[in-house]
Protein backbone atom coordinates (compact mmCIF):
# COMPACT_ATOMS: atom_id res chain seq x y z
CA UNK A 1 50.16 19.77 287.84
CA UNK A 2 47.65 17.82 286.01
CA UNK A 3 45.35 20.93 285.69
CA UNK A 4 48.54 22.87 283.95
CA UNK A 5 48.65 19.93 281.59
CA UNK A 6 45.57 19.59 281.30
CA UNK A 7 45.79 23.55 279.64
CA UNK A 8 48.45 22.72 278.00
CA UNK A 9 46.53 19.97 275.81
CA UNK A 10 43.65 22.57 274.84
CA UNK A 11 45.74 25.14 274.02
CA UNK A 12 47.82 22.64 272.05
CA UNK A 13 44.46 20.69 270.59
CA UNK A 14 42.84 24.77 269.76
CA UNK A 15 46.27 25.81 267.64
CA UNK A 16 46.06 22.50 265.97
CA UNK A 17 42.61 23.47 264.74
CA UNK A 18 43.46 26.39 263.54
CA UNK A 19 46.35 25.48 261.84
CA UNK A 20 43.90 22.75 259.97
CA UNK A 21 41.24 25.57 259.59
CA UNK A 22 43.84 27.99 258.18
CA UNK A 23 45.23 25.81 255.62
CA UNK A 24 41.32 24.72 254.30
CA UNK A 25 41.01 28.42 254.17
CA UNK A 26 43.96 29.72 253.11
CA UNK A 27 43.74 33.45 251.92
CA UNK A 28 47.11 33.43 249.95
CA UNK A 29 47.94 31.68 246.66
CA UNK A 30 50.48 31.58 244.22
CA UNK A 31 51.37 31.49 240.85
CA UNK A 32 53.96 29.32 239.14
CA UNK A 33 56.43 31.52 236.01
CA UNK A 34 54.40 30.07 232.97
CA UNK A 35 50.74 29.64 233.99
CA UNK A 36 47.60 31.76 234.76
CA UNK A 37 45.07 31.43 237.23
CA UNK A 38 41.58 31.67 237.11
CA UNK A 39 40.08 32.34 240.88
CA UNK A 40 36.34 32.11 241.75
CA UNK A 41 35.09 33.11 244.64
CA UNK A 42 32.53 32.00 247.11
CA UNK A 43 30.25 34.44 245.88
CA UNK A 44 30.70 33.93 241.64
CA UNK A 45 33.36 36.58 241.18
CA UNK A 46 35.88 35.65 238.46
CA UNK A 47 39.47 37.09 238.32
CA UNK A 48 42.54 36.14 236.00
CA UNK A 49 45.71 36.22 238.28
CA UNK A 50 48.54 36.56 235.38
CA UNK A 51 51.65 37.62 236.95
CA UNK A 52 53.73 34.63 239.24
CA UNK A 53 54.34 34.87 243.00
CA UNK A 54 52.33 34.99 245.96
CA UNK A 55 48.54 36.54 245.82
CA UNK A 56 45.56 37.00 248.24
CA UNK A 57 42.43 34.74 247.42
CA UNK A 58 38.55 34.74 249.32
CA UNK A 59 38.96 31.95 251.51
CA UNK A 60 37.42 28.57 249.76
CA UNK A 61 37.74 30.16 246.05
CA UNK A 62 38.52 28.08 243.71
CA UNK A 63 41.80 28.07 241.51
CA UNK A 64 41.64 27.19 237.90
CA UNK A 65 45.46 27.03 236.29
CA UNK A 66 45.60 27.80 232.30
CA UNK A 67 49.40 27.64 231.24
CA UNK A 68 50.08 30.68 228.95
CA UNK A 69 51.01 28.73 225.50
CA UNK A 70 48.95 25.20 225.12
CA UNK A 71 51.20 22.40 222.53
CA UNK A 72 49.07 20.46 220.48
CA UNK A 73 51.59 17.75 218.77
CA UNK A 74 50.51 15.24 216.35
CA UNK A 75 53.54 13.07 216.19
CA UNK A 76 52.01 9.54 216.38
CA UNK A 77 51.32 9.39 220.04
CA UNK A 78 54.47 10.35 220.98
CA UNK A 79 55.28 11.23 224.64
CA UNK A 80 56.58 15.29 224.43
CA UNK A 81 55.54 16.48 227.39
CA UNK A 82 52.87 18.84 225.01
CA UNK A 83 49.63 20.00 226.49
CA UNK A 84 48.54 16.82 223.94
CA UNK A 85 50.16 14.20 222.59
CA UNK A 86 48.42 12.67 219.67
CA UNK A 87 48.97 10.10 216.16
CA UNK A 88 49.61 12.23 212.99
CA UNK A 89 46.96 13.32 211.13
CA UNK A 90 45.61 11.96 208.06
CA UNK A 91 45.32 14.26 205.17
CA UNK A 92 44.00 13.78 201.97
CA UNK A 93 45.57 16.09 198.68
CA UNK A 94 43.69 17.12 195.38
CA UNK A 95 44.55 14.32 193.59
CA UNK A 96 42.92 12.10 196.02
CA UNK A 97 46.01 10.54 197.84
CA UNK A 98 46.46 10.37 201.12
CA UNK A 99 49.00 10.85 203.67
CA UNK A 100 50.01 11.21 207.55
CA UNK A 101 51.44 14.60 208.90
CA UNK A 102 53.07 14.98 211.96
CA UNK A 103 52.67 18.97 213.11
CA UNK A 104 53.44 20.69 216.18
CA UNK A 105 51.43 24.02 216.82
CA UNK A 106 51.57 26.56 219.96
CA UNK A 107 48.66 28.41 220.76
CA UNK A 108 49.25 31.43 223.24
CA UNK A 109 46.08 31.90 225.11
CA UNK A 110 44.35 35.44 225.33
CA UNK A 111 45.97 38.53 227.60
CA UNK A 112 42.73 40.27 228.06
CA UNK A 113 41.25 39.13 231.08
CA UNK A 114 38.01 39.48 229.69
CA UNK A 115 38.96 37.08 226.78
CA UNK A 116 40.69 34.51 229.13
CA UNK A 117 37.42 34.81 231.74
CA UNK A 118 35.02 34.12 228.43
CA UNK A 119 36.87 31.05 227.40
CA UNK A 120 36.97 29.57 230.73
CA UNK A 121 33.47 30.03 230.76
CA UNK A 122 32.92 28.09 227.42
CA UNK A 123 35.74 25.78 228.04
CA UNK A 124 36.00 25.14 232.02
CA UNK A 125 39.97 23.73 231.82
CA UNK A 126 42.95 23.59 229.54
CA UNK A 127 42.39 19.61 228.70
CA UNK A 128 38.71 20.39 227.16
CA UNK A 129 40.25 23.75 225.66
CA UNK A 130 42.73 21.72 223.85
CA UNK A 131 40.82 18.67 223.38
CA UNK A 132 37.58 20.18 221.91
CA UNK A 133 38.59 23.33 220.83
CA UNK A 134 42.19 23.69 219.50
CA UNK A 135 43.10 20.18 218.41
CA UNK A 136 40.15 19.20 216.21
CA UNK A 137 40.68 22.90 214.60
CA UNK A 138 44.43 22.13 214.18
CA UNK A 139 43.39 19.01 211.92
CA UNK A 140 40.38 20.83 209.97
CA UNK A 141 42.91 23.69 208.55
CA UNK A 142 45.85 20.92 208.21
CA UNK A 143 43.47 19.09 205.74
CA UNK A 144 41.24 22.04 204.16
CA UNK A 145 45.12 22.92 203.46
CA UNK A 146 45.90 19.60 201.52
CA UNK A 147 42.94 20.28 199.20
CA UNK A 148 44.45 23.16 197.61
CA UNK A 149 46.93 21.05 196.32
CA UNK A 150 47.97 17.77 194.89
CA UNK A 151 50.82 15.08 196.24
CA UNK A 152 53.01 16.05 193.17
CA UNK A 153 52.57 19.49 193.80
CA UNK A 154 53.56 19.10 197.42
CA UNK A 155 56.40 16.96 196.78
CA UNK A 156 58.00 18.88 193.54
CA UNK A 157 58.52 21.96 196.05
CA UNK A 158 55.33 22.94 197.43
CA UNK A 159 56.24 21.73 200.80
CA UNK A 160 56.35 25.91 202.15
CA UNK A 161 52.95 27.11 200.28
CA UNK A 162 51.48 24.41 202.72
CA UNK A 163 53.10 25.09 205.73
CA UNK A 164 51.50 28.87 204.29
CA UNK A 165 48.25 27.82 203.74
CA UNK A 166 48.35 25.91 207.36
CA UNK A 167 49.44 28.84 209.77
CA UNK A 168 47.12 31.56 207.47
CA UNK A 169 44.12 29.58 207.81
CA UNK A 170 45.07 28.87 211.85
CA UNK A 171 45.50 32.58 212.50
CA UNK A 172 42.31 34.43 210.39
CA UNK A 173 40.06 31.12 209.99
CA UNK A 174 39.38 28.28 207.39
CA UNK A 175 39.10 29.38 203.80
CA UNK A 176 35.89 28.69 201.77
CA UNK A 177 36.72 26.67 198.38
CA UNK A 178 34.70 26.38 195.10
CA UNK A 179 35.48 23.45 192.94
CA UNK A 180 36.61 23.73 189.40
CA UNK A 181 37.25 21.44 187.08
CA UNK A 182 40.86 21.47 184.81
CA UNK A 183 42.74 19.28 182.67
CA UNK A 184 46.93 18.47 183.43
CA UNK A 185 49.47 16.31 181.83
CA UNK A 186 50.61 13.57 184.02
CA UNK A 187 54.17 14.00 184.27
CA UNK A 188 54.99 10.51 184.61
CA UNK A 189 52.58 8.89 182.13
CA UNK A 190 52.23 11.52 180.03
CA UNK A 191 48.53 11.47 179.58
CA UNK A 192 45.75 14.30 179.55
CA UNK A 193 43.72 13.68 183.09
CA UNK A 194 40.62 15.21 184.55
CA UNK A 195 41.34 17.42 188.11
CA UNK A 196 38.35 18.68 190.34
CA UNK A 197 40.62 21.67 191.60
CA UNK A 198 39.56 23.91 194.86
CA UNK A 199 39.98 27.24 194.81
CA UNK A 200 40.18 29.34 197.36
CA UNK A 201 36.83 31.56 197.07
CA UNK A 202 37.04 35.05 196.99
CA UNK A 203 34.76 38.30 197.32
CA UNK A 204 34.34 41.54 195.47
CA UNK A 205 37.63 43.33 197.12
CA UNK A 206 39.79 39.99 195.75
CA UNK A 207 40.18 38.98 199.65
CA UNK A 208 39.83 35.16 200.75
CA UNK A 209 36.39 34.54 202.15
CA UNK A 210 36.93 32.67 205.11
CA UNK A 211 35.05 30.56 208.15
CA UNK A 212 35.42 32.80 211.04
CA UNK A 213 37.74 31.41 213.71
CA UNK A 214 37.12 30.55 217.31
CA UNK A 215 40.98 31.81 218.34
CA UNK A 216 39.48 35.53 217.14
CA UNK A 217 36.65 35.34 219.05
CA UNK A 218 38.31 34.52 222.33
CA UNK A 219 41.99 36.43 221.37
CA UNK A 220 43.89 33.28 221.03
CA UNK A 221 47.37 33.79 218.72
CA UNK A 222 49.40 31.43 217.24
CA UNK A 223 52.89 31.29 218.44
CA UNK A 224 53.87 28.78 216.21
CA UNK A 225 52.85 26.00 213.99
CA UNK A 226 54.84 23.79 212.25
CA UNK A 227 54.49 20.79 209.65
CA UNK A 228 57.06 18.44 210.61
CA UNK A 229 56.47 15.80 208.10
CA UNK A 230 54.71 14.09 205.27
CA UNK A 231 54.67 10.25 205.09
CA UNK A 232 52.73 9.47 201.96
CA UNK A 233 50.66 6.60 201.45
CA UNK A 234 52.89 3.51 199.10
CA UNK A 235 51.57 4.55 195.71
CA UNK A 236 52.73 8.38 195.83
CA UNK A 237 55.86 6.92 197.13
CA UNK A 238 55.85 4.95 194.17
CA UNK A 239 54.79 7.33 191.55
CA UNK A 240 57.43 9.65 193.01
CA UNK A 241 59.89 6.39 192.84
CA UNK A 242 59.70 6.30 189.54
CA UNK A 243 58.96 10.15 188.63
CA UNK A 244 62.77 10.07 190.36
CA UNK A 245 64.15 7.73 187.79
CA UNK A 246 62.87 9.55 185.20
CA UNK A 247 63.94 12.43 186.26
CA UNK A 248 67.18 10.94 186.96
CA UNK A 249 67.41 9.20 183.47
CA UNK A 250 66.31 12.75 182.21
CA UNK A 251 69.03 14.49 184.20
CA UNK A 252 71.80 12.43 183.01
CA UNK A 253 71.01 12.84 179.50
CA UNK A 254 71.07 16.21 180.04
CA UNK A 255 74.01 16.06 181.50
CA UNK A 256 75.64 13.90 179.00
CA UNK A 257 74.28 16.17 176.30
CA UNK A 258 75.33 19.21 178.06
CA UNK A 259 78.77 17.12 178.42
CA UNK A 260 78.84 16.19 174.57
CA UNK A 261 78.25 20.32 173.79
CA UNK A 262 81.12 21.41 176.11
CA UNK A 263 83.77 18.53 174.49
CA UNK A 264 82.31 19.75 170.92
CA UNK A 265 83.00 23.36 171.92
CA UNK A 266 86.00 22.69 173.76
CA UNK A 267 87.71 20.61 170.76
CA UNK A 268 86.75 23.90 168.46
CA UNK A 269 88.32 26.00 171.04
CA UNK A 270 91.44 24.09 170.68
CA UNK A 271 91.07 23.85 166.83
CA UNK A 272 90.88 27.54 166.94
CA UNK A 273 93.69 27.73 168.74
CA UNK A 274 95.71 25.58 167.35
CA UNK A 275 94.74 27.09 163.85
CA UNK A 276 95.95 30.34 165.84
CA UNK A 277 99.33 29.07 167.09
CA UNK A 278 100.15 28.00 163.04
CA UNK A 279 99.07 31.09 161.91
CA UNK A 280 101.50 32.69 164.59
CA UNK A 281 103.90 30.65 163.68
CA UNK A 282 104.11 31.18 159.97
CA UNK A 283 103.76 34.70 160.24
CA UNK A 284 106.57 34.65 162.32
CA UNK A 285 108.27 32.84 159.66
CA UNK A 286 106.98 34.88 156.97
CA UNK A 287 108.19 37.87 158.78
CA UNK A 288 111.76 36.28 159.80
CA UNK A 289 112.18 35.65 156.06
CA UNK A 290 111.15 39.23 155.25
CA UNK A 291 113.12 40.23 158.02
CA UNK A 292 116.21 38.38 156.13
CA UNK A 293 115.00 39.46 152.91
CA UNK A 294 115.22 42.97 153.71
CA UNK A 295 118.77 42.50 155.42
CA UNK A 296 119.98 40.84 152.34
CA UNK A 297 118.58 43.40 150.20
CA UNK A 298 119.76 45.84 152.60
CA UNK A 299 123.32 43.99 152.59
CA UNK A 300 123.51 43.58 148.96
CA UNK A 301 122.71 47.69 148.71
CA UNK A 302 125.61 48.28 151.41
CA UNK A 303 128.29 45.62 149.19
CA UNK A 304 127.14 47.28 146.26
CA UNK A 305 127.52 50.73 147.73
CA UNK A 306 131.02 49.93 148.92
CA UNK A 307 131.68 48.27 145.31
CA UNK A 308 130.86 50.91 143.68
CA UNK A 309 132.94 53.36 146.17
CA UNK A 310 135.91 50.72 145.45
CA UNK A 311 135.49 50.99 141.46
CA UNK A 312 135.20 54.30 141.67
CA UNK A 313 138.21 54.62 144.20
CA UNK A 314 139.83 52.38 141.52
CA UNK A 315 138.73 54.57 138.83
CA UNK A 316 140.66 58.12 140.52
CA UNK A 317 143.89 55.60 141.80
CA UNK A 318 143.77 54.37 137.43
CA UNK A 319 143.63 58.45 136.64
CA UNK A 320 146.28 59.35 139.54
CA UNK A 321 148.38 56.22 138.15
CA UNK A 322 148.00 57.51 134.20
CA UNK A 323 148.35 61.08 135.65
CA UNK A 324 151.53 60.37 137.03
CA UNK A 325 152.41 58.01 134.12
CA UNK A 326 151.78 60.50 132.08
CA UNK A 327 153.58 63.19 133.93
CA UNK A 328 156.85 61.15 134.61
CA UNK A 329 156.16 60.20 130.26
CA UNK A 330 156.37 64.01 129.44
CA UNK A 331 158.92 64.72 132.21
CA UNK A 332 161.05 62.29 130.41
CA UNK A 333 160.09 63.58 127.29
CA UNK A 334 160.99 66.46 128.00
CA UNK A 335 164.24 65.27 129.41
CA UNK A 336 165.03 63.21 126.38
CA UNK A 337 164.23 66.30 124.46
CA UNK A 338 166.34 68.17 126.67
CA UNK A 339 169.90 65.90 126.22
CA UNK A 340 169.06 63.86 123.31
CA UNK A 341 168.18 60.61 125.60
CA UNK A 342 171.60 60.84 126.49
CA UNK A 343 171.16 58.55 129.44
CA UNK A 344 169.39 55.93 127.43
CA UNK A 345 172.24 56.18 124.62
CA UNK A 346 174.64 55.67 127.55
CA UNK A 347 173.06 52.36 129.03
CA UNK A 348 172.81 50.96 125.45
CA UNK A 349 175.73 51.57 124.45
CA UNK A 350 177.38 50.47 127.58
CA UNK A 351 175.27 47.41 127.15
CA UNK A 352 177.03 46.69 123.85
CA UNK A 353 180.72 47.25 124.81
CA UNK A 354 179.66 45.59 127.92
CA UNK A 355 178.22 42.35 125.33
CA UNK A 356 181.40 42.55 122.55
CA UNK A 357 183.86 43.17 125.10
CA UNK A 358 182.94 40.03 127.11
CA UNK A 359 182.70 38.34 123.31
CA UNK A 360 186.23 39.40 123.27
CA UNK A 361 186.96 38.17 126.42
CA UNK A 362 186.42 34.96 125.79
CA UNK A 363 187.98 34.50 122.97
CA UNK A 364 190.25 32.00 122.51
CA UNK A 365 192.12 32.45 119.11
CA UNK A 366 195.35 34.86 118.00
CA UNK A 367 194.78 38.32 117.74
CA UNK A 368 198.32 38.58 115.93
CA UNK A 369 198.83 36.13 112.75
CA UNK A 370 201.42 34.09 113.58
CA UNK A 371 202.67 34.35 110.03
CA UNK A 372 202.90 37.42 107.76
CA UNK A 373 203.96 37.50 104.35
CA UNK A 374 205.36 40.57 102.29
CA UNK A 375 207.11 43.97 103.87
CA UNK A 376 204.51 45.74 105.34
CA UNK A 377 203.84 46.49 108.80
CA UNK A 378 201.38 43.91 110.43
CA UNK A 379 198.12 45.15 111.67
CA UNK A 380 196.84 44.47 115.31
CA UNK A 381 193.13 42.46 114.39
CA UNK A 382 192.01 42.85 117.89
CA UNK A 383 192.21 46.05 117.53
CA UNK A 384 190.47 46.47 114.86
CA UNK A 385 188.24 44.39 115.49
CA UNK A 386 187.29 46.69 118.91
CA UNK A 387 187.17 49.87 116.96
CA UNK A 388 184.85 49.12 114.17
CA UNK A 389 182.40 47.49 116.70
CA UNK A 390 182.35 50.76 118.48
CA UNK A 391 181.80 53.26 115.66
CA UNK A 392 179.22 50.82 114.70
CA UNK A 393 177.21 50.98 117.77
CA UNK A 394 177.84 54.80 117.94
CA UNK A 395 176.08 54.85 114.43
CA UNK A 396 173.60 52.69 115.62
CA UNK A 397 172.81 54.40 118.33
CA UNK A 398 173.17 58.16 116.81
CA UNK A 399 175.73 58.76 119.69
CA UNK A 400 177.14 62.26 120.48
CA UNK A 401 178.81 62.33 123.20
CA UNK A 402 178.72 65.87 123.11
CA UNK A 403 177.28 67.66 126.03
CA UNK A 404 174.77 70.07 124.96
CA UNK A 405 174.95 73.86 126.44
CA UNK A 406 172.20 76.17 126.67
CA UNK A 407 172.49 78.64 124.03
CA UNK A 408 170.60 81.42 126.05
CA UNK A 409 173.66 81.05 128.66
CA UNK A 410 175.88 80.44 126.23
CA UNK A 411 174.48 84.15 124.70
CA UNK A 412 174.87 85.68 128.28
């Protein structure tokens, strides 16, 4: 029994060594989503190992991990988890003013395995990559980038041509710039000042001429890079301060000029319209009162038309009326010539019996003398009286009481 155990504990003590030996040896590695591997082997070969998962390694190489995109942030020491954190940078513009940027840039790290194998080689590890190499080149084009232009520039709208001039110079290297000298009006003070310029330097073919760039030489691309902000130093803030006022004073006098134009225009506008709406009006007055003219005229024309219809209506009814006068004239002309105005002898003489006969009516004394003297026969005076008064009017009126006859009959 205690031989059996005895086994048992060698065995046991034999797989625990070669458990221990396994894992200082261990053949397989593996390779996190993310990251590359550099492996070196016992005997100085060099490999990139660039997809993730599981992968078979020399026993006792040695395992390098690169991730695939290094951060460099400059956000005043900020904890972001980047590959490293540090303050913002210090820049200093044209016009000699200074400032603190805060940037963020992402530098994807080469494909090629020949290009990733060269810059392990120059740089061992991703902390002295990003350390020596990419951070102190991220601050050399952030500030060779603030030369090209001054703190008013950048702050009047020149905030993207920097961000420009930062990314171009990360990707195809620094550019080379020649000083000139030039002469601008201060836009505050108004006075005539002296600039040193830089210009970007350029060769025969117009292109930039530039410091060549370590990302070329080992393939390493930018996947981004970003300016996040621009504290400036208290007198830019100032002289912006009060550029801001003035612009602000400028603005609203602008405005209120721009104000007093569009009341000025809008009160002609309204004059003109107003002076429009009269005009309408009287013209539609003027052309009521024509309108009433011309009816009255028109009126007048009609009345006189019918007037003179009515006159001369008046005028045929006066010739019918003297036609007819003058026919019923000759017909009783003719009649009277016919029976001697018999009927007219007739009336007037009835009218006279009719006038002594009521005379003798009424009167009141003797007809027969009461007294007579002598031997002769006593007259009747009434009598008389009624037969001289009707030859009289017979000779008046040249009565014949004749009937005339036709003689032409009568011949027959």
């Amino acid at each position: 029994m205690e031989k059996i155990n005895g086994k048992f504990i060698i065995y046991g003590m034999a797989a625990l060594f070669a458990i221990i030996m396994f894992l200082l040896v261990n053949p397989f590695g593996y390779n996190d989503m993310g990251y590359r591997e550099i492996v070196e082997t016992p005997t100085g070969k060099k490999y990139v190992i660039f997809n993730n998962g599981v992968y078979f390694k020399f026993p006792g190489s040695k395992i390098t991990t690169y991730p695939n995109v290094i951060t460099i942030s400059h956000r005043g020491g900020e904890n972001t988890g980047s590959t490293i954190d540090a303050k913002s940078i210090l820049i200093r513009f044209n016009d000699a003013t200074e400032a603190y940027a805060q940037t963020v840039v992402r530098f994807r790290l080469p494909d090629v395995e020949s290009d990733m194998l060269m810059l392990h080689s120059e740089y061992v590890n991703r902390e002295y990559i990003a350390m020596k190499g990419l951070a102190p080149f991220t601050i050399e084009c952030l500030k060779n980038s603030a030369q090209l232009m001054d703190s008013e520039q950048h702050y009047s709208g020149g905030r993207a041509q920097l961000s420009q001039y930062f990314q171009d110079q990360l990707e195809d290297g620094l550019f080379i710039l020649d000083i000139q000298e030039t002469f601008s009006k201060d836009t505050l003070t108004g006075e005539n000042k002296r600039i040193y310029a830089n210009k970007i330097r350029v060769n025969k073919n117009g292109e930039s001429v530039r410091k060549e760039s370590d990302l070329k030489v080992f393939g390493i691309s930018i996947a981004s890079a970003t300016i996040e902000n621009v504290d400036y130093e208290s007198q830019v803030d100032e002289k912006l301060k009060k550029k801001i006022e003035a612009s602000t004073r400028e603005s609203v006098s602008k405005q209120n000029l721009v104000t007093a134009q569009q009341e000025a225009m809008t009160a002609e506008a309204e004059g003109r319209r107003q002076l429009v709406t009269i005009e309408y009006e009287e013209k539609q007055v003027q052309t009521q009162q024509v309108v009433q003219a011309e009816t009255q005229v028109k009126l007048a024309e009609k009345d006189l038309l019918k007037q003179k219809i009515a006159l001369d209506a008046a005028k045929l009814e006066a010739q019918k009326i003297k036609a007819l006068a003058e026919a019923e004239a000759y017909a009783k002309q003719k009649v009277m010539a016919a029976d001697g105005a018999l009927d007219k002898k007739l009336e007037a003489y009835k009218e006279v019996q009719g006038l002594w006969a009521n005379a003798f009516q009424n009167y009141k004394g003797d007809l027969v003398p009461k007294f007579q003297t002598g031997g002769g026969s006593g007259g009747n005076a009434g009598l008389d009286f009624m037969e001289i008064m009707s030859a009289k009017a017979a000779m008046d009126l040249n009565l014949s009481t004749k009937v005339k006859t036709n003689k032409k009959a009568k011949k027959q």
